[in-house]
C-alpha atoms as a PDB file:
ATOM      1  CA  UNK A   1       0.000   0.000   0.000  1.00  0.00           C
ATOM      2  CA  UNK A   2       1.243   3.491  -0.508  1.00  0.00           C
ATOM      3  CA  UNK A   3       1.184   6.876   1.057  1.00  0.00           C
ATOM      4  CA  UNK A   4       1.525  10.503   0.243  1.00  0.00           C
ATOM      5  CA  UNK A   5       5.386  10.314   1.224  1.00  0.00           C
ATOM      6  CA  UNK A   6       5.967   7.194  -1.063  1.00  0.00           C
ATOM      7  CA  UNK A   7       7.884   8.962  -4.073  1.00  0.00           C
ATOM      8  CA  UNK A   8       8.981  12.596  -2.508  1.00  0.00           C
ATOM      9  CA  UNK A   9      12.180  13.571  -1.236  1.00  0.00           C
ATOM     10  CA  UNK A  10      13.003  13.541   1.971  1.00  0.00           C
ATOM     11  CA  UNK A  11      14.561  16.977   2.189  1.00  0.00           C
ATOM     12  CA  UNK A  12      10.988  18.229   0.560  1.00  0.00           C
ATOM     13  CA  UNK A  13       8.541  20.766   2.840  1.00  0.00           C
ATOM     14  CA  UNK A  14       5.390  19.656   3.249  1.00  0.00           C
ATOM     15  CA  UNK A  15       1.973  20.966   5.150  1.00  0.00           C
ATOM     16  CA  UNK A  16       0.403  17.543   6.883  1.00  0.00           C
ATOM     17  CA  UNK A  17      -2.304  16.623   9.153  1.00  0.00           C
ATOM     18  CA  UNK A  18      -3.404  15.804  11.956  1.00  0.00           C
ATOM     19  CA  UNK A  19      -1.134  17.292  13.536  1.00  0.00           C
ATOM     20  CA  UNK A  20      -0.324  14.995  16.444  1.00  0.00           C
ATOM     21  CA  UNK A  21       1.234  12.608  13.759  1.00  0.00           C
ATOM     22  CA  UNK A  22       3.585  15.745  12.106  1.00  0.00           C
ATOM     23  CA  UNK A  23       6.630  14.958  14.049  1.00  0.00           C
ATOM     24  CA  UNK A  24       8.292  17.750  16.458  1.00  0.00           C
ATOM     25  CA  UNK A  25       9.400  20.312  14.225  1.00  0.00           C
ATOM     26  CA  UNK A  26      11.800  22.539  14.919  1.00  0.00           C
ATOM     27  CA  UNK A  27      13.152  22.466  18.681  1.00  0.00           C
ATOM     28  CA  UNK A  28      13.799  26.224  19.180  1.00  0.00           C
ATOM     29  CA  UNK A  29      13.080  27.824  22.786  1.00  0.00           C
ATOM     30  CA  UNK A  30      12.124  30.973  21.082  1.00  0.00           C
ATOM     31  CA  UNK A  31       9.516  29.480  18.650  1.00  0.00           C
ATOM     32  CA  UNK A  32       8.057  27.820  21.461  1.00  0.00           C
ATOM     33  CA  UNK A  33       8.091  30.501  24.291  1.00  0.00           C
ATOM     34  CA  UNK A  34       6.112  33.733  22.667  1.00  0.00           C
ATOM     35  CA  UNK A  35       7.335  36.227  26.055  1.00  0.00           C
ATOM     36  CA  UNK A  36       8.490  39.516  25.868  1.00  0.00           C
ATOM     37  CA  UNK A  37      11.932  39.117  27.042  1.00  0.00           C
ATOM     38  CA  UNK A  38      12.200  43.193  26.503  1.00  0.00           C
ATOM     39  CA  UNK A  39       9.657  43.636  29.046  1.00  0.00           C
ATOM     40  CA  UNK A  40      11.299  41.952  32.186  1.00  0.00           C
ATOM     41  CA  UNK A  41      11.406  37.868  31.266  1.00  0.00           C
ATOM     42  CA  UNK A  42      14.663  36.620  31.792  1.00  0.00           C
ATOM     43  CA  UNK A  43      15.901  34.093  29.712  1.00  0.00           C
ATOM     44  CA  UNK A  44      19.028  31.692  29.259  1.00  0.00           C
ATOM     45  CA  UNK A  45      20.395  29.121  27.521  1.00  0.00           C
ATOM     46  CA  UNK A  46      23.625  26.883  27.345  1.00  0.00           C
ATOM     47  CA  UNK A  47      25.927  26.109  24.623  1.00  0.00           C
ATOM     48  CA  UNK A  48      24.363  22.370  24.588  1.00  0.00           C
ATOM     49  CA  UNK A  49      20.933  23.827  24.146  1.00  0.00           C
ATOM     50  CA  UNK A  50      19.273  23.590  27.796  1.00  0.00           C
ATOM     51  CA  UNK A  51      17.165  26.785  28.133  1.00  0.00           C
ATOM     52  CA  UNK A  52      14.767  28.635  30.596  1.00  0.00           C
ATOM     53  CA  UNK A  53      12.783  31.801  30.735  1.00  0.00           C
ATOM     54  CA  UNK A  54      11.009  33.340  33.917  1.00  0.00           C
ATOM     55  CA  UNK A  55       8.344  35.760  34.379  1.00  0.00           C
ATOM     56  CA  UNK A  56       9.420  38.559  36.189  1.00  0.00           C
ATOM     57  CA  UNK A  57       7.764  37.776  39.863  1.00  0.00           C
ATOM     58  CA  UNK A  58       9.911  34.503  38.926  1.00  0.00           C
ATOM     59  CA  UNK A  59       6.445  32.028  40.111  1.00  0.00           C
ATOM     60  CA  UNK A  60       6.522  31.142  36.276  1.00  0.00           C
ATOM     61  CA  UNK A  61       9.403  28.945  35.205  1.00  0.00           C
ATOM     62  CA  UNK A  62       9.619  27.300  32.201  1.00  0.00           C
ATOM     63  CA  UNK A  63      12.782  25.101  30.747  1.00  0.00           C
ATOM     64  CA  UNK A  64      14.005  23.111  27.755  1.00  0.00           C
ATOM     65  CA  UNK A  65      16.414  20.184  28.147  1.00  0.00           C
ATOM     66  CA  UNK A  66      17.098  18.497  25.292  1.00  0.00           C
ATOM     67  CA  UNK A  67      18.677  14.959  25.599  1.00  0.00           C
ATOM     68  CA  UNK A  68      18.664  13.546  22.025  1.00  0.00           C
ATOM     69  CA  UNK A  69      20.010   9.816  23.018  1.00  0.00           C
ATOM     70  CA  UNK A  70      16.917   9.404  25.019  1.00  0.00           C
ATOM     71  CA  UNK A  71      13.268   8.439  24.307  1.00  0.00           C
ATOM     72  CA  UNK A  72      11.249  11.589  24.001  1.00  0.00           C
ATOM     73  CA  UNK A  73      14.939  13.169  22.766  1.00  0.00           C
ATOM     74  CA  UNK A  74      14.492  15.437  26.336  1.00  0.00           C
ATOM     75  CA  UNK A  75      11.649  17.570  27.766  1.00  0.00           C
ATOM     76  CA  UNK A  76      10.291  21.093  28.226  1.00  0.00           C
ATOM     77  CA  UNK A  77       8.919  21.906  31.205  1.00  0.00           C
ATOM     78  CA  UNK A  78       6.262  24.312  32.588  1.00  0.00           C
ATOM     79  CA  UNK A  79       6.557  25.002  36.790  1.00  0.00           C
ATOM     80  CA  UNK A  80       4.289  27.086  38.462  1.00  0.00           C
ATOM     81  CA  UNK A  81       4.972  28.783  42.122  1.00  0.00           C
ATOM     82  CA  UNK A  82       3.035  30.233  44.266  1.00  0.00           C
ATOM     83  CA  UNK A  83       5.652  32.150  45.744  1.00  0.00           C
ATOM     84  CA  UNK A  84       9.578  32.231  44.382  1.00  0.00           C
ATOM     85  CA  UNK A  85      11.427  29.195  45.316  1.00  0.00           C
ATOM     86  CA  UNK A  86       8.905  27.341  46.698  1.00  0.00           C
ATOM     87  CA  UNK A  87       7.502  24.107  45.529  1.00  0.00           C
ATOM     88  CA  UNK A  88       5.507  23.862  41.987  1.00  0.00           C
ATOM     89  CA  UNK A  89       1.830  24.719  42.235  1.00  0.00           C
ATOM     90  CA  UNK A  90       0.919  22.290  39.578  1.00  0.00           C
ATOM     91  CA  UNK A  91       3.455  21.539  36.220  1.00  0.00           C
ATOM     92  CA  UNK A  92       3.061  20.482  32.597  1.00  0.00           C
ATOM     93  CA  UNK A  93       6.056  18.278  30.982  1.00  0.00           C
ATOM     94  CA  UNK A  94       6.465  17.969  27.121  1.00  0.00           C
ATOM     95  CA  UNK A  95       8.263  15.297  25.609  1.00  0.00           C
ATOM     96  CA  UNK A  96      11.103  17.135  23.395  1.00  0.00           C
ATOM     97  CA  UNK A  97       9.584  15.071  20.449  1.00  0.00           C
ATOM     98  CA  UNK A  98       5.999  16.690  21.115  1.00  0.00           C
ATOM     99  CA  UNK A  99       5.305  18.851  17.606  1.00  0.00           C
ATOM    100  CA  UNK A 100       6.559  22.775  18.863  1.00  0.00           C
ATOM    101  CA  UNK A 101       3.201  24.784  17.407  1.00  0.00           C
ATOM    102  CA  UNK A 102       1.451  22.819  20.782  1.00  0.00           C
ATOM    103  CA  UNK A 103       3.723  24.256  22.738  1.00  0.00           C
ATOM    104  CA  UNK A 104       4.062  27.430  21.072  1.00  0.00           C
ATOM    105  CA  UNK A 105       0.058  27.253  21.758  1.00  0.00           C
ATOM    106  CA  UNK A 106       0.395  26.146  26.142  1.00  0.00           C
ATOM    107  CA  UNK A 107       2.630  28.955  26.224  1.00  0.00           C
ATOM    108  CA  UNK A 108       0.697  31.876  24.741  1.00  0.00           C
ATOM    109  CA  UNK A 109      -2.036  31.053  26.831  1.00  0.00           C
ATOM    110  CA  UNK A 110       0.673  30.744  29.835  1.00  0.00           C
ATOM    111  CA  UNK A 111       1.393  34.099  29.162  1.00  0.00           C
ATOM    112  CA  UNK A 112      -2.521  35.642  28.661  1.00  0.00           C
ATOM    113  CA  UNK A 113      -3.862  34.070  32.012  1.00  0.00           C
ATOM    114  CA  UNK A 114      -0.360  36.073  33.833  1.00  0.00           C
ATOM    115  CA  UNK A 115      -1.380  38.958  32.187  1.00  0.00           C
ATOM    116  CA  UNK A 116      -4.508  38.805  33.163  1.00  0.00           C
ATOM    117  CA  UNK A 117      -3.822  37.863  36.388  1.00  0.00           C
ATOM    118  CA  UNK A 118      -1.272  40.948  36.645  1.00  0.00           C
ATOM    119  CA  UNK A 119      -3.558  43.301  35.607  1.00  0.00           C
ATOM    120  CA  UNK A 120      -6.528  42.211  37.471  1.00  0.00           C
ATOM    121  CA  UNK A 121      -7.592  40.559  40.612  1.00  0.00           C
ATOM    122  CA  UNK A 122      -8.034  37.193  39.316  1.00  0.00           C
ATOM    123  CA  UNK A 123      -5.717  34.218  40.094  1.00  0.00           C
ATOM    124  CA  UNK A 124      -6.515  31.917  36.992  1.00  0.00           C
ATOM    125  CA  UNK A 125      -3.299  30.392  37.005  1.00  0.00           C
ATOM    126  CA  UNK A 126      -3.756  28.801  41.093  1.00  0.00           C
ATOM    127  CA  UNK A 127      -7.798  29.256  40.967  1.00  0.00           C
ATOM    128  CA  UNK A 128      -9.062  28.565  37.433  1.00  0.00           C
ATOM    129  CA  UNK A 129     -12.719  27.976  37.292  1.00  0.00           C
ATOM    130  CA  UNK A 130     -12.793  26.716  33.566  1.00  0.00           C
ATOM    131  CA  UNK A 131     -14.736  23.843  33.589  1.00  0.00           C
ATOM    132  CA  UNK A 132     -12.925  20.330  32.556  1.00  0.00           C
ATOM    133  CA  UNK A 133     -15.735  20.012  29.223  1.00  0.00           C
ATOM    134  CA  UNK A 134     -14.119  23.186  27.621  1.00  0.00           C
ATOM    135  CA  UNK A 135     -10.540  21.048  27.264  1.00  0.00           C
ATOM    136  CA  UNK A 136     -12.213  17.458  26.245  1.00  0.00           C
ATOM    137  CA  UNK A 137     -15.729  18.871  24.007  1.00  0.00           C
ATOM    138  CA  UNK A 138     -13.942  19.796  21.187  1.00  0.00           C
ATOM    139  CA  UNK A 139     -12.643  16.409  20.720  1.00  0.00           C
ATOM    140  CA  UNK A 140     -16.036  15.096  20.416  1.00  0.00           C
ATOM    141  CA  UNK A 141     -16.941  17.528  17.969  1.00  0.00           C
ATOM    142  CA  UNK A 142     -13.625  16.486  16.281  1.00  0.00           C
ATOM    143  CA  UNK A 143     -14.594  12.659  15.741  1.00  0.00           C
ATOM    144  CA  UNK A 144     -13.230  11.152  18.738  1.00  0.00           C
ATOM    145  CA  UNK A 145     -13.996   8.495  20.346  1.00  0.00           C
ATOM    146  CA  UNK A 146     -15.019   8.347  24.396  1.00  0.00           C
ATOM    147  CA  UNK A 147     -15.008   5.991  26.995  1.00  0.00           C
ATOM    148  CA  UNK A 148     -15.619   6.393  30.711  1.00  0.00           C
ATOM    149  CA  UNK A 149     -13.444   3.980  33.373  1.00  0.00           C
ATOM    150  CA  UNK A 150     -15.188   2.905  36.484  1.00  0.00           C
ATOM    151  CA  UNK A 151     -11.314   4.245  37.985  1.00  0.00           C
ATOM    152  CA  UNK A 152     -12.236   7.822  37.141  1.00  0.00           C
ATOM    153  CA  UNK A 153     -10.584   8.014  34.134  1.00  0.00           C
ATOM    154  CA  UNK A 154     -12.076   9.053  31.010  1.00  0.00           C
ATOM    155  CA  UNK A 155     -10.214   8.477  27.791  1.00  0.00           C
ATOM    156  CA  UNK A 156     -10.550  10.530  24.258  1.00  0.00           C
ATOM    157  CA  UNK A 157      -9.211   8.879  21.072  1.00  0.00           C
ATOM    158  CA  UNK A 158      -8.440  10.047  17.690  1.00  0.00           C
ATOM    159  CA  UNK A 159     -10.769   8.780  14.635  1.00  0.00           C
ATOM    160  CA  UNK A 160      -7.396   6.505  13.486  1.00  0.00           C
ATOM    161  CA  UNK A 161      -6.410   5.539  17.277  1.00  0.00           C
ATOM    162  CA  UNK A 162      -3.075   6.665  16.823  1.00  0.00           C
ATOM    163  CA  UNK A 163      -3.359   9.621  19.627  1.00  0.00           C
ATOM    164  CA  UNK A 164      -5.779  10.276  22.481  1.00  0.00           C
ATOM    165  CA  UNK A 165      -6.608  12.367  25.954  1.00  0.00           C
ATOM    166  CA  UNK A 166      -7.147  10.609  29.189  1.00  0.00           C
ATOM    167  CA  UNK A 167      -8.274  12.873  31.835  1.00  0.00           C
ATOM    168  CA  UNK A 168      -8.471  11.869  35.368  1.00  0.00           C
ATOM    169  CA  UNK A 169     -12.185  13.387  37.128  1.00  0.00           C
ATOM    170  CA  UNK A 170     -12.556  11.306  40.126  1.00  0.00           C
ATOM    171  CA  UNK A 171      -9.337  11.680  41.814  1.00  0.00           C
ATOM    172  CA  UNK A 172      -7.755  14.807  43.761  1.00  0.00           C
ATOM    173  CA  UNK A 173      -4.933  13.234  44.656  1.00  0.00           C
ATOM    174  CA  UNK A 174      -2.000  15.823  43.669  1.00  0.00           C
ATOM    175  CA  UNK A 175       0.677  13.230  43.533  1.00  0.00           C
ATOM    176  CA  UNK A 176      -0.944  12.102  40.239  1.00  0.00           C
ATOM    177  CA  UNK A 177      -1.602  13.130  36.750  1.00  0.00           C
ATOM    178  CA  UNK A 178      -4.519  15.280  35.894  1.00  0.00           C
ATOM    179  CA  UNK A 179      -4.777  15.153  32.258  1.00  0.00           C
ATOM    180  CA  UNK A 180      -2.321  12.703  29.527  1.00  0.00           C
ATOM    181  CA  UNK A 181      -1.869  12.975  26.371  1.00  0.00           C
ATOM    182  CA  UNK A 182       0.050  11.312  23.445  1.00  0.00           C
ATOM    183  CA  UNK A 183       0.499  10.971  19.738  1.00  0.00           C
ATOM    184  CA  UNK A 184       1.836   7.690  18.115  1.00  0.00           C
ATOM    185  CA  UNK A 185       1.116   3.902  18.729  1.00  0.00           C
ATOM    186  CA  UNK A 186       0.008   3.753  22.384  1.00  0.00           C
ATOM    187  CA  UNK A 187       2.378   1.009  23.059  1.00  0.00           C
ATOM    188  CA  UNK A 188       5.332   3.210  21.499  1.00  0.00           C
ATOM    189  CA  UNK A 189       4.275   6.559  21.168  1.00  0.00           C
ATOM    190  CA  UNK A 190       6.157   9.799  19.224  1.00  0.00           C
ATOM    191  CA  UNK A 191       5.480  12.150  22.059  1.00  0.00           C
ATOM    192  CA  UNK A 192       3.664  12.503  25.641  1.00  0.00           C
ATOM    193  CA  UNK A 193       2.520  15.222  27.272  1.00  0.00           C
ATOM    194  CA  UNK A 194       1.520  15.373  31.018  1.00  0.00           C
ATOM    195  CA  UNK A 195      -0.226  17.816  33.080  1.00  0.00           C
ATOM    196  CA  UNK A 196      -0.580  17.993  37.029  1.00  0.00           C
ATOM    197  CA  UNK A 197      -3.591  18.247  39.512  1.00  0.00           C
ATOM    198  CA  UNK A 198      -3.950  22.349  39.620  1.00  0.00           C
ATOM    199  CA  UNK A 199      -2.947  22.732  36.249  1.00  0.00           C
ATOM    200  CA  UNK A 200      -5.227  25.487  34.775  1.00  0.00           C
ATOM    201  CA  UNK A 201      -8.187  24.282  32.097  1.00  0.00           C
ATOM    202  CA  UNK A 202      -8.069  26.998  30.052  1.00  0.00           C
ATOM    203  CA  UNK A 203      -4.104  25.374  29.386  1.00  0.00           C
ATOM    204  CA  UNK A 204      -5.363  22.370  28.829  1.00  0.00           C
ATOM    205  CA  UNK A 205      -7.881  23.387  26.577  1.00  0.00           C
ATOM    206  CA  UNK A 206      -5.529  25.845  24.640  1.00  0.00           C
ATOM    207  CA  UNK A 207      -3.631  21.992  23.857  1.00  0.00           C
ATOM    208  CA  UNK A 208      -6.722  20.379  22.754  1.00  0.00           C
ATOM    209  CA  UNK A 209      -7.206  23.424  20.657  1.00  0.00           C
ATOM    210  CA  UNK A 210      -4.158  23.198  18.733  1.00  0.00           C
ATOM    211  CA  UNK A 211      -4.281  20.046  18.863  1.00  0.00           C
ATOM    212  CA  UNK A 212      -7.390  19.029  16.634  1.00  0.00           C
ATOM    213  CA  UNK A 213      -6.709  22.567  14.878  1.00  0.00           C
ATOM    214  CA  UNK A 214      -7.469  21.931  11.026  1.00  0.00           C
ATOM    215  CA  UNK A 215      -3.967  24.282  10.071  1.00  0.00           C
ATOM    216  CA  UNK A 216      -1.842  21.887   8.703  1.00  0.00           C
ATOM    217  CA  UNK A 217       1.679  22.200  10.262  1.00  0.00           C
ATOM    218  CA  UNK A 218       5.216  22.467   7.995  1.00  0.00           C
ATOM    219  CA  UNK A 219       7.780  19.810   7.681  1.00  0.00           C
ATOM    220  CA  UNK A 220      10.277  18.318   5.508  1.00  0.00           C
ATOM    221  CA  UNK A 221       9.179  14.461   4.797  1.00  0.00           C
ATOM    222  CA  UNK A 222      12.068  13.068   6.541  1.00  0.00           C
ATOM    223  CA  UNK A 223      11.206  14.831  10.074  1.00  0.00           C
ATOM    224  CA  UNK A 224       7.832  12.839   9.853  1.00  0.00           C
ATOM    225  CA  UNK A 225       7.489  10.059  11.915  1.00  0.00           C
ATOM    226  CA  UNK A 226       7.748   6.859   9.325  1.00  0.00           C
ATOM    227  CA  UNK A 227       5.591   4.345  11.246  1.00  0.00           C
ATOM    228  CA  UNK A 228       2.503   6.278  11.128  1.00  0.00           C
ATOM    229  CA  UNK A 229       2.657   7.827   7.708  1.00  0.00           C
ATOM    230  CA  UNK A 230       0.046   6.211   6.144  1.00  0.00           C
ATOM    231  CA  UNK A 231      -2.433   7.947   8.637  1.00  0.00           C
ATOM    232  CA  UNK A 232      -1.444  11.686   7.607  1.00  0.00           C
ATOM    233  CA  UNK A 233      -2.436  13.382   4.998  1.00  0.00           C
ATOM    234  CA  UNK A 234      -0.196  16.049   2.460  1.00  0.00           C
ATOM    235  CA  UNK A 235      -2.149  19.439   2.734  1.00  0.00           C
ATOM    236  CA  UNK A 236       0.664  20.941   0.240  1.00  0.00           C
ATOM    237  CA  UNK A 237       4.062  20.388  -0.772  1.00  0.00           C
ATOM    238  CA  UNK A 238       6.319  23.633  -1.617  1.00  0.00           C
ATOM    239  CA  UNK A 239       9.112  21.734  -3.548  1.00  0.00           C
ATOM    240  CA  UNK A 240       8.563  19.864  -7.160  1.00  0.00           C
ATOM    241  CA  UNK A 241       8.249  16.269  -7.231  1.00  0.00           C
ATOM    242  CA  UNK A 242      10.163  13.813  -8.587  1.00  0.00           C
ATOM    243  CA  UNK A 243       9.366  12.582 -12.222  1.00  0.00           C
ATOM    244  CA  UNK A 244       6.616   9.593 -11.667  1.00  0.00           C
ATOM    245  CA  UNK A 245       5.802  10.423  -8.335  1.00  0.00           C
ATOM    246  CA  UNK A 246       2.155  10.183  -7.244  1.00  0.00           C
ATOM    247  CA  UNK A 247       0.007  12.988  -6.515  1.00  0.00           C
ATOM    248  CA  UNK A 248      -0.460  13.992  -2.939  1.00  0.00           C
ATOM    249  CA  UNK A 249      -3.890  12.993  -0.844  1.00  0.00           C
ATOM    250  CA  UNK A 250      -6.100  16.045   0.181  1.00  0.00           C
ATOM    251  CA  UNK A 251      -6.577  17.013   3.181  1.00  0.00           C
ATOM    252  CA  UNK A 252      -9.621  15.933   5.627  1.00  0.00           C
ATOM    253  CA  UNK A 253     -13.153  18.011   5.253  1.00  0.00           C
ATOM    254  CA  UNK A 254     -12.431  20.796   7.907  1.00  0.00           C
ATOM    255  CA  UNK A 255     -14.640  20.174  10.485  1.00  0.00           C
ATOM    256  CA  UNK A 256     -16.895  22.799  12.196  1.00  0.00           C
ATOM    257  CA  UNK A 257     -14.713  25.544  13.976  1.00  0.00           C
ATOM    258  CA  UNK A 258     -14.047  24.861  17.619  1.00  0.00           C
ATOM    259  CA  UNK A 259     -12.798  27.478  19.940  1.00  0.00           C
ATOM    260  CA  UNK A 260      -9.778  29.816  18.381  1.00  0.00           C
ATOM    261  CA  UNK A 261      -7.357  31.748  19.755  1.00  0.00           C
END
């Protein structure tokens, strides 16, 4: 059976979909972090590529710590404080191999619920009201699939099964995991993100939003995973084929428009 990738090069750009499936893009702090480092946000980063930005009351940390021989190839980090150098409120961990315009995504909302918080007297990032159905009803609306554990679990899965949500309801228990998510073969996944008890919903759902979003993401073929090709499709391709090749496979019907940023 063939696939969209069968006969292009692997140095070729192309648009794909869905987008958990696109591979991680490129790894670049600043791509993923959108804050204004003019305006106070201190930010650092080594000569092997391990990187970190603060907000300027320092109760926002977030880091990037690549480790390429490893599975997940390293992992960025989100840690929120209450108070400076006190424990983590809640945090969010990103495999290094998760694709960057999620991230990119988590941390522009990051930075609108501490503005908003600065310049207000809200709290959303410690005492978010969102309710947990604004991070998981989009999915339905997106085609995927739900099922409800008698553990208080309930678990979202993409219309192909290669990616899904689980979201824990039932338990408050702040040593676990509040929300999972990953992209790939379950058993063997390309990327897995994880998000703490008190981690805010609007972050969450600012994830599932980019997550299901119908803009196709850019790559070059070979920085798409290989295993799961066959379940993406080629919005576009910016470089000419090879003589013979096959034409591309259009992208899904864009679904009805969730919530946008």
């Amino acid at each position: 059976m063939t696939h969209p990738f069968e006969n292009l090069d692997p140095d070729q750009s192309v648009q794909v979909l869905p987008r958990h499936l696109a591979g991680p893009g490129e790894a670049d702090p600043r791509t993923a972090w959108p804050f204004p480092y003019d305006e106070g946000w201190p930010y650092a980063q080594t000569d092997a590529g391990t990187a970190a930005a603060f907000s300027p009351c320092l109760r926002l940390q977030t880091t990037y710590d690549p480790q390429p021989d490893k599975p997940g190839k390293g992992t960025w980090t989100i840690n929120a404080h209450r108070a400076p150098f006190t424990p983590p409120a809640w945090q969010i961990t990103f495999d290094a191999t998760t694709p960057v315009e999620l991230l990119h995504d988590v941390h522009t909302e990051l930075l609108d619920l501490y503005l908003e918080d600065r310049h207000s007297d809200h709290d959303r990032l410690f005492q978010d009201e969102t309710a947990p159905h604004e991070a998981y009803a989009l999915l339905l609306t997106r085609g995927w699939s739900h099922n409800v554990n008698t553990d208080g679990t309930q678990t979202f899965l993409t219309p192909e099964g290669l990616g899904g949500v689980r979201h824990r309801y039932a338990n408050r228990d702040s040593s676990k995991l509040a929300w999972f998510s990953w992209g790939g073969h379950p058993s063997e996944p390309h990327w897995r993100a994880r998000f703490s008890y008190g981690t805010p919903t609007t972050l969450i759902a600012a994830f599932t939003t980019s997550l299901v979003s119908t803009e196709p993401l850019p790559r070059t073929v070979q920085d798409v995973p290989a295993h799961t090709r066959r379940a993406l499709y080629v919005a576009t391709t910016t470089a000419k084929q090879p003589p013979g090749a096959t034409s591309v496979a259009p992208p899904p019907p864009a679904p009805a428009s969730g919530r946008t940023r």
